[in-house]
Protein backbone atom coordinates (compact mmCIF):
# COMPACT_ATOMS: atom_id res chain seq x y z
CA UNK A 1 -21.52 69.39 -11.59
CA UNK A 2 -25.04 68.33 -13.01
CA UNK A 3 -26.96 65.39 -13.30
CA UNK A 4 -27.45 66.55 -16.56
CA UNK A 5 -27.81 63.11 -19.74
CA UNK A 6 -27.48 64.49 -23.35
CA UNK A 7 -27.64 62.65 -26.42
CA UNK A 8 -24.32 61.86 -27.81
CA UNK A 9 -24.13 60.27 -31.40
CA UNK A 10 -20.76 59.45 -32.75
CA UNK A 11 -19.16 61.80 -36.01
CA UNK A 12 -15.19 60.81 -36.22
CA UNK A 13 -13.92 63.12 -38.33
CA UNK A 14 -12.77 62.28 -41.70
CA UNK A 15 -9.34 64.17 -41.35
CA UNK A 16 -8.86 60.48 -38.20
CA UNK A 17 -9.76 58.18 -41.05
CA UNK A 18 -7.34 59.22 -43.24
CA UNK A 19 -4.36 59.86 -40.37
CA UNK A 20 -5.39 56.21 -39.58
CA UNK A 21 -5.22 54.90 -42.83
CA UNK A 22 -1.75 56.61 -43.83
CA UNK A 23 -0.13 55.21 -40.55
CA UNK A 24 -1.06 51.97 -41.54
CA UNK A 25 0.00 52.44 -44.81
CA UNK A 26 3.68 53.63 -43.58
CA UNK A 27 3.90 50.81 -40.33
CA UNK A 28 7.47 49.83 -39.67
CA UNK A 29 7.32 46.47 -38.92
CA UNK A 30 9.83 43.92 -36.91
CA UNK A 31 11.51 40.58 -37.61
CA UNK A 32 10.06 37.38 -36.51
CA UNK A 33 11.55 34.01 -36.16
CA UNK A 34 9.86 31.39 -38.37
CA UNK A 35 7.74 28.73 -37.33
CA UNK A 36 6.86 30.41 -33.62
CA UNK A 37 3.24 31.10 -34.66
CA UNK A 38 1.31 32.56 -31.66
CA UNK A 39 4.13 31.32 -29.01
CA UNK A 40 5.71 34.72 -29.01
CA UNK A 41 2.73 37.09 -29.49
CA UNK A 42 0.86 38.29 -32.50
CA UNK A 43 2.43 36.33 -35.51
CA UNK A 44 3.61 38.87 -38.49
CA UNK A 45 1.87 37.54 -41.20
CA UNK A 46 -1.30 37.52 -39.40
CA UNK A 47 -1.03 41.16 -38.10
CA UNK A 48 0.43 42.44 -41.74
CA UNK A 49 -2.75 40.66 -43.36
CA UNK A 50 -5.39 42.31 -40.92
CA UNK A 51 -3.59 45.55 -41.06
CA UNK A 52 -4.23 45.11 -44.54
CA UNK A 53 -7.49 44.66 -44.21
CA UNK A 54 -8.76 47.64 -41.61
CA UNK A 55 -6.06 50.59 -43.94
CA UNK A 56 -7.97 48.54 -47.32
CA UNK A 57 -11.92 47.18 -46.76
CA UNK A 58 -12.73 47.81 -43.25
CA UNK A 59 -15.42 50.62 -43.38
CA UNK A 60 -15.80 52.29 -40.38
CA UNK A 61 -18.86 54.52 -41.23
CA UNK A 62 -21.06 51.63 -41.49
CA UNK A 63 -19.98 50.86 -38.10
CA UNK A 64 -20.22 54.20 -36.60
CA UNK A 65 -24.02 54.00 -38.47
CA UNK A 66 -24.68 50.46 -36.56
CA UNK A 67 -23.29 52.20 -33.36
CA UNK A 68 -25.53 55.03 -33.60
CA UNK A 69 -28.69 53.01 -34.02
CA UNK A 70 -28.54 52.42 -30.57
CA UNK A 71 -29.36 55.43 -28.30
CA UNK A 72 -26.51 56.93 -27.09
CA UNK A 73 -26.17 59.35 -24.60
CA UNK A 74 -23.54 61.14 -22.16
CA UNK A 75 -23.26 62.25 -18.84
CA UNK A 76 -20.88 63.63 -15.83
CA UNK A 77 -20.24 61.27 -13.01
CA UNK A 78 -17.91 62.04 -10.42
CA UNK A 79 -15.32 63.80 -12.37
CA UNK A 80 -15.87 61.38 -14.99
CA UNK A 81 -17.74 61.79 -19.11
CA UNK A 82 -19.83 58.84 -18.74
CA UNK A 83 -21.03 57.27 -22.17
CA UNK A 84 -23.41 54.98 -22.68
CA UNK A 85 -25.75 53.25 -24.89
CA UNK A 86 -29.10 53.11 -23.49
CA UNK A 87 -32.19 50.70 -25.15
CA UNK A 88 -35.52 51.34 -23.17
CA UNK A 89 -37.72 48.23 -23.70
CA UNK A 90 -41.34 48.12 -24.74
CA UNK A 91 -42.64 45.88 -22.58
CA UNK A 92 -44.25 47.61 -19.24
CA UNK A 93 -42.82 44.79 -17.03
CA UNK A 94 -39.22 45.07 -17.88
CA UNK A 95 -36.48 45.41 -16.00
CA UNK A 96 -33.45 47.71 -16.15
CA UNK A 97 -30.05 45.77 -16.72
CA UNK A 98 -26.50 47.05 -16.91
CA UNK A 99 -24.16 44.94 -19.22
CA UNK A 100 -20.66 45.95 -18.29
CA UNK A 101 -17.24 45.07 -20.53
CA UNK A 102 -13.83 44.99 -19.44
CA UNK A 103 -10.30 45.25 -21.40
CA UNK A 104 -10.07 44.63 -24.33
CA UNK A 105 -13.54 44.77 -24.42
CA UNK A 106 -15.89 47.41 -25.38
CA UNK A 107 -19.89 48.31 -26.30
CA UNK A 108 -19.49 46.18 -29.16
CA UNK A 109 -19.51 42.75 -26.88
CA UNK A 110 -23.09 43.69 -26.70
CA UNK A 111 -24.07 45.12 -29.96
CA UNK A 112 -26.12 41.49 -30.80
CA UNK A 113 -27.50 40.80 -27.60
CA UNK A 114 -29.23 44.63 -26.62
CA UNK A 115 -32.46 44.11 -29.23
CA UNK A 116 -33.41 40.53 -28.36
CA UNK A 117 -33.03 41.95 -24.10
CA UNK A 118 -34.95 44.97 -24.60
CA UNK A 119 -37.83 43.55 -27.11
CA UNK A 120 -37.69 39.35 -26.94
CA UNK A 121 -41.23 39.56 -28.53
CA UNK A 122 -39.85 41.48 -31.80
CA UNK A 123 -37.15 38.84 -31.83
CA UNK A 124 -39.44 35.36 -31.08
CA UNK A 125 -38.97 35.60 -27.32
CA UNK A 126 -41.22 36.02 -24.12
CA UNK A 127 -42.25 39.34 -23.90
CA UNK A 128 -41.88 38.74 -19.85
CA UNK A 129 -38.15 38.24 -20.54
CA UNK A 130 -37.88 41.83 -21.47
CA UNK A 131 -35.20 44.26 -20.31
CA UNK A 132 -34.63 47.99 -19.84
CA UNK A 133 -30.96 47.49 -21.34
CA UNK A 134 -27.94 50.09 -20.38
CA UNK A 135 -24.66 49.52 -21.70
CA UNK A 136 -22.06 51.89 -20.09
CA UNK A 137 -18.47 52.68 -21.30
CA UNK A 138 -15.70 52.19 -18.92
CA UNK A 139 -14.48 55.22 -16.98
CA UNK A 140 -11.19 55.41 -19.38
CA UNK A 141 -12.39 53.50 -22.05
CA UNK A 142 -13.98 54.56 -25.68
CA UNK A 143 -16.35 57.50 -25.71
CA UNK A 144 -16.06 57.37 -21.68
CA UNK A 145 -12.39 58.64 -21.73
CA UNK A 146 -9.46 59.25 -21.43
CA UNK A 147 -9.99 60.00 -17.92
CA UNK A 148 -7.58 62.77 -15.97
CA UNK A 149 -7.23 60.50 -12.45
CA UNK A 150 -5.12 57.81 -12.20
CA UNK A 151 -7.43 56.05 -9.76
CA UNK A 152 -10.58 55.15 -11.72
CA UNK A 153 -10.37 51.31 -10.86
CA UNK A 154 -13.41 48.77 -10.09
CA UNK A 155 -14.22 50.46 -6.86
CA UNK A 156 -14.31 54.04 -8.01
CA UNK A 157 -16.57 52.58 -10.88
CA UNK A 158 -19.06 50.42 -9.01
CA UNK A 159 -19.88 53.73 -7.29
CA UNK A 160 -20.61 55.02 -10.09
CA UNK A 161 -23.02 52.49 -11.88
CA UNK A 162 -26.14 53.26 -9.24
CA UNK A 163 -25.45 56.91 -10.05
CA UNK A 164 -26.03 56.48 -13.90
CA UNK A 165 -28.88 54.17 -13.04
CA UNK A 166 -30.50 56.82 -10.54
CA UNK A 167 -30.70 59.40 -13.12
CA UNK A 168 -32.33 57.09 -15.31
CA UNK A 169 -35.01 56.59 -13.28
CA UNK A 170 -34.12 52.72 -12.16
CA UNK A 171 -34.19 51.99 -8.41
CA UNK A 172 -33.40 48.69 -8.50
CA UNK A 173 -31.59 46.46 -11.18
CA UNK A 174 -29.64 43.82 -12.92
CA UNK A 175 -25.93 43.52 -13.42
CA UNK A 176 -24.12 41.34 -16.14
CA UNK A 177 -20.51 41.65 -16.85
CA UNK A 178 -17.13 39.38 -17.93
CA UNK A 179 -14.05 40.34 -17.11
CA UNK A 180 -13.65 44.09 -15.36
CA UNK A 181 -17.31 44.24 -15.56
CA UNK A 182 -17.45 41.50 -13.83
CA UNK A 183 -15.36 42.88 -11.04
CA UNK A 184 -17.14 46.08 -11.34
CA UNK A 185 -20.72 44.35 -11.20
CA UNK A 186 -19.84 42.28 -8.18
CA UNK A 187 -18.23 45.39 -6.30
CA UNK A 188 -21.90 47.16 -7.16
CA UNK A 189 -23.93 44.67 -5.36
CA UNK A 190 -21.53 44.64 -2.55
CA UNK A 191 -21.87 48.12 -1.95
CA UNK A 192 -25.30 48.76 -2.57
CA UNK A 193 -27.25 45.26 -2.53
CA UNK A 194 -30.65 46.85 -1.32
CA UNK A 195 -30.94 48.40 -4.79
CA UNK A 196 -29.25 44.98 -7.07
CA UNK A 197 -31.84 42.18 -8.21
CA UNK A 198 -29.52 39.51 -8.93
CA UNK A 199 -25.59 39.81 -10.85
CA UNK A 200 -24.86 37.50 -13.38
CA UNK A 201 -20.94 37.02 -13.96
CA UNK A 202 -19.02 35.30 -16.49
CA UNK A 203 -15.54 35.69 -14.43
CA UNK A 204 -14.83 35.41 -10.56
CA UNK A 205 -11.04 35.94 -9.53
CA UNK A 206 -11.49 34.66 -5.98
CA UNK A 207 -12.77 31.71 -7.49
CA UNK A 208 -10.10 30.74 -9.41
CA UNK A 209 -7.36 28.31 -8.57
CA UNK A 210 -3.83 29.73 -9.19
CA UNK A 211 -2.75 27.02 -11.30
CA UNK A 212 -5.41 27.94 -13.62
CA UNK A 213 -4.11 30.51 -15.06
CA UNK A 214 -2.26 29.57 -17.64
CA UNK A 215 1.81 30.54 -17.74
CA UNK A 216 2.43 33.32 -20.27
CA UNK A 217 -0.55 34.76 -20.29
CA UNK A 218 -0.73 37.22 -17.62
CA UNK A 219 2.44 39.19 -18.87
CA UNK A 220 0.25 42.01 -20.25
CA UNK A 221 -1.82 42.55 -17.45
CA UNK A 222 1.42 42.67 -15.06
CA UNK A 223 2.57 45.99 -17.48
CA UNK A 224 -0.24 47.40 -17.50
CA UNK A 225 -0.69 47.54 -14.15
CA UNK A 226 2.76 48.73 -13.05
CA UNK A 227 3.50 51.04 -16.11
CA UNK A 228 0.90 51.39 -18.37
CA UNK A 229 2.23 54.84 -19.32
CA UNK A 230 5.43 53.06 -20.68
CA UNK A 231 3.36 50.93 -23.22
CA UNK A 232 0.95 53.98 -24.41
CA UNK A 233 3.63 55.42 -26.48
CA UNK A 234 3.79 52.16 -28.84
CA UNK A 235 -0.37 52.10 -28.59
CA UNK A 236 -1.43 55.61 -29.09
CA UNK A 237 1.31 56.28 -31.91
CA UNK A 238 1.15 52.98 -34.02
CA UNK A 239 -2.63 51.71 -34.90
CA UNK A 240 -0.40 48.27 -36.30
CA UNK A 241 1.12 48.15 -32.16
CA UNK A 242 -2.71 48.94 -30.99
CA UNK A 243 -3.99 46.11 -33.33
CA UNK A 244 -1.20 43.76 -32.54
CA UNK A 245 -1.65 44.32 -28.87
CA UNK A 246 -5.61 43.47 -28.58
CA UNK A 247 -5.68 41.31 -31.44
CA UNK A 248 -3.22 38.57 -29.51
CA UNK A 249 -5.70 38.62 -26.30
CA UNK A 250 -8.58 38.03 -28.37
CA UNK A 251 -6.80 35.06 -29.91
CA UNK A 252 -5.87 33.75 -26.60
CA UNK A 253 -8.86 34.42 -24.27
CA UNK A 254 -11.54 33.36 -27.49
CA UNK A 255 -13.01 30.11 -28.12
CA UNK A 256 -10.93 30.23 -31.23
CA UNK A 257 -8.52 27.49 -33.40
CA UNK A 258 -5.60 29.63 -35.35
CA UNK A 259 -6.49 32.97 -35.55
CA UNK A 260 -9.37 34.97 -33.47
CA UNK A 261 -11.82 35.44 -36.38
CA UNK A 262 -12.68 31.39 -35.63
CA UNK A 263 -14.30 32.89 -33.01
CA UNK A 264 -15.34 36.75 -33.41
CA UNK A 265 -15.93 38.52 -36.32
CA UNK A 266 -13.48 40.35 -37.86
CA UNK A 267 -15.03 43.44 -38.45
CA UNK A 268 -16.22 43.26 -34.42
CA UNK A 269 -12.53 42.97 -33.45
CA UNK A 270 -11.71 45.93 -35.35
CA UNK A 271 -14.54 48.25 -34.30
CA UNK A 272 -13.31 47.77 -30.74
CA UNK A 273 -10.22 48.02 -32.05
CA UNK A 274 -11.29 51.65 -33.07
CA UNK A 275 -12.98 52.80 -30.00
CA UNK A 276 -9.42 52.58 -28.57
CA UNK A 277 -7.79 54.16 -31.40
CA UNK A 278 -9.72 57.16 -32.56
CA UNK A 279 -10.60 58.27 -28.69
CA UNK A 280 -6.88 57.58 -27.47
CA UNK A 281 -7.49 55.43 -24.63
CA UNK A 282 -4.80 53.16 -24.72
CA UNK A 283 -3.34 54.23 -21.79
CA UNK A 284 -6.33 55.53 -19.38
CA UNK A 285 -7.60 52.10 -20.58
CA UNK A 286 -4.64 50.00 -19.27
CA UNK A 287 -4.84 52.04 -15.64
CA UNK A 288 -8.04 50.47 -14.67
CA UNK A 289 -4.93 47.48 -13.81
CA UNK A 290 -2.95 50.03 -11.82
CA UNK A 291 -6.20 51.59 -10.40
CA UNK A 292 -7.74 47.75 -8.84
CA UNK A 293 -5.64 47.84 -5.48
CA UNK A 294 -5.44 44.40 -3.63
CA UNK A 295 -3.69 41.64 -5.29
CA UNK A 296 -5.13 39.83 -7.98
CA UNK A 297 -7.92 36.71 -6.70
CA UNK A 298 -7.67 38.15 -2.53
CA UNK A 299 -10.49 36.91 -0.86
CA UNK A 300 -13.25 39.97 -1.37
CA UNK A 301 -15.66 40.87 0.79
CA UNK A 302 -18.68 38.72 1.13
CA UNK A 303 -21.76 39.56 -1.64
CA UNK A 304 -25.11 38.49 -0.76
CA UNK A 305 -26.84 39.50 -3.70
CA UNK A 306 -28.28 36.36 -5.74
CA UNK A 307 -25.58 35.58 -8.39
CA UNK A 308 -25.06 33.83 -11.51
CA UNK A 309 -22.21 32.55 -12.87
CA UNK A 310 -21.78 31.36 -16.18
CA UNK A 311 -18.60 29.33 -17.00
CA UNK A 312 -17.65 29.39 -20.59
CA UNK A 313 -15.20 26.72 -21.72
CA UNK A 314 -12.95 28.57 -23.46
CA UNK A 315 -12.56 31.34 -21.17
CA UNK A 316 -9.44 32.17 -19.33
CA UNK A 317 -9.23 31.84 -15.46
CA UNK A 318 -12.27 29.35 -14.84
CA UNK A 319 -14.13 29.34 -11.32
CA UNK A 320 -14.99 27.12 -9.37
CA UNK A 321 -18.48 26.46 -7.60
CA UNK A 322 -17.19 25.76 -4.30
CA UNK A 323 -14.51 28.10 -3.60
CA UNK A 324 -17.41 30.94 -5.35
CA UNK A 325 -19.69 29.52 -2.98
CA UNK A 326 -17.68 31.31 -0.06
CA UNK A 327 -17.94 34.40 -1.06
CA UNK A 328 -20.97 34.74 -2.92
CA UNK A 329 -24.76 34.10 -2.70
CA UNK A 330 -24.39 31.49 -5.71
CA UNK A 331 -28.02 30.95 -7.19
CA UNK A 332 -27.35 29.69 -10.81
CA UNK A 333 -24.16 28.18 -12.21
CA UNK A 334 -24.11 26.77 -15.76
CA UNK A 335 -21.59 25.49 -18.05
CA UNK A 336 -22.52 26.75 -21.56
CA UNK A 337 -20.72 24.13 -24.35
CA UNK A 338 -19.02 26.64 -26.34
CA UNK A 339 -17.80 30.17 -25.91
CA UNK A 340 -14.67 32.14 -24.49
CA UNK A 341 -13.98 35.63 -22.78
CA UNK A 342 -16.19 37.40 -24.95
CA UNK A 343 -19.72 35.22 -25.52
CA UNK A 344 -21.55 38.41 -26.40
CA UNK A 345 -19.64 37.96 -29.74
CA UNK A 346 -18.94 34.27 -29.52
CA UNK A 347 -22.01 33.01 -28.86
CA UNK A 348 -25.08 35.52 -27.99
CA UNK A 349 -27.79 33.52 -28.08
CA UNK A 350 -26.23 31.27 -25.36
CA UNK A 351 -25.37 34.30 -23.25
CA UNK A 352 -28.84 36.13 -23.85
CA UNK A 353 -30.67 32.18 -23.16
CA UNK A 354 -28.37 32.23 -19.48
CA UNK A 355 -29.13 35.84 -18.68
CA UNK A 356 -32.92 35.14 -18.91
CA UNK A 357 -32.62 32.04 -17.11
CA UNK A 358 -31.00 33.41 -13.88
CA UNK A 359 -33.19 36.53 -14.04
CA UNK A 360 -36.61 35.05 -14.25
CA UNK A 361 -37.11 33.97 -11.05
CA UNK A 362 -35.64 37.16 -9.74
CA UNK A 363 -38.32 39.60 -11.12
């Protein structure tokens, strides 16, 4: 084991294109009962029509291009490939922050907001606002997997973040995250807080009351965490059951009207759509649910980092400030107008204006 970072750049071969685009081309598809819409899952129409779409005018080489324009690197943590995108700001004052997704996230969350962290001035910022900006791959997810241990969950993973960031050269840092990044972030500071400036979260379990989440849609995460093995036949043979699969969550958790493009871009949803596919990570993806241990909003242990906590309206499982407030060293709470699940691709300027905000007084 080294503690060896090499540059990784991303070359799909053309021979996974063209297995992708026959299999779309020759998807069996089900019945459907008119008139149900989203009520049963991914409507038919919809999913035919963006199927369509990705096998017809989705080009993934310009994304791969866009992808590699940011540097991207791997590396060997714990068992576990590592990769991550990693955006070294020019500013001499800067300081290093990791911006962590969760499922059915990826990278591509933060695609819009890395340039304007790591180099406000060259976007019309303050040049004080400036960041040293690492965005990490899940353990199991993308370029990071699949992994071969069944128990890379939050925990596991938190341990892992101050690793990356030691071998980067950054003592001390940021943490942003939504959804398992948010867990992951959280667990980071807990375990290490001398070396954590301040964790800005857009999800907080603990702080959620039950009756918040909403009935129906927690079915997925209850499968993947008891047998996501089950499901990653269906995912990692059928790119229409992959699509299908993420597509209804980012319907459902989005700040969107009918379909999720109200919200995120289509050819967004389908790039992370393809980090799943062409790496095969359905399934070491889904075991980051059977890998959390605990049940689902326990009481964690106490964090008394300063934290941030930025509650989007349209995002699933909304905290609250008092019940986060017993837990957590709450410093900032805001209430952004607009936005879901994913705000780096809802609404970036309101999550880049919010991570600035709680980290200014913490430099």
């Amino acid at each position: 084991m080294t503690d060896e970072i090499t540059p990784f750049t991303i070359a799909v071969p053309q021979r996974d294109l063209d297995d992708l685009a026959a299999r779309l081309a020759n998807t069996r598809w089900p019945d459907e009962i008119d008139g149900v819409g989203w009520g049963l899952g991914t409507p038919l129409g919809y999913l035919q029509d963006l199927a369509e779409y990705w096998r017809l005018r989705y080009d993934w080489r310009t994304h791969e291009e866009r992808l590699n324009g940011f540097p991207g690197f791997l590396t060997n943590i714990d068992g576990a490939n590592v990769h991550f995108l990693h955006a070294r700001s020019p500013e001499p004052d800067a300081i290093p922050l990791v911006l962590t997704h969760g499922w059915p996230g990826s990278i591509v969350e933060f695609l819009d907001v890395v340039g304007p962290l790591s180099d406000p001035r060259a976007y019309g910022g303050d040049p004080e606002d400036a960041f040293h900006v690492v965005v990490p791959s899940l353990p199991g997810f993308g370029f990071s997997g699949p992994t071969t241990e069944a128990d890379w969950g939050p925990g596991r993973i938190a341990g892992a973040w101050p690793v990356l960031m030691s071998r980067l050269g950054y003592e001390r840092f940021g943490l942003h995250g939504g959804d398992w990044g948010a867990i992951v972030s959280r667990q980071v500071g807990v375990r290490c807080p001398e070396r954590v400036l301040g964790a800005h979260l857009t999800m907080l379990p603990h702080a959620v009351p039950e009756r918040e989440f909403e009935d129906g849609e927690l079915g997925y995460a209850m499968i993947q965490a008891t047998k996501p093995q089950t499901l990653a036949y269906g995912l990692t043979d059928s790119p229409a059951g992959q699509l299908g699969w993420l597509a209804e969550k980012f319907k459902s958790f989005s700040d969107s009207r009918d379909v999720p493009e109200d919200a995120i871009d289509r050819d967004d949803l389908l790039t992370t759509v393809m980090l799943y596919w062409l790496t095969g990570t359905a399934n070491s993806s889904s075991r980051i649910y059977a890998a959390q241990g605990g049940a689902w909003g326990e009481e964690p242990p106490k964090s008394t980092v300063p934290t941030g906590v930025a509650v989007f309206p349209k995002d699933t499982g909304r905290p609250l400030r008092h019940l986060a407030e017993r837990t957590d060293h709450i410093v900032h709470w805001s209430t952004p107008d607009r936005g879901g699940h994913f705000p780096g691709l809802e609404v970036p300027d309101l999550l880049i204006d919010d991570l600035r905000t709680f980290f200014r007084p913490l430099r």
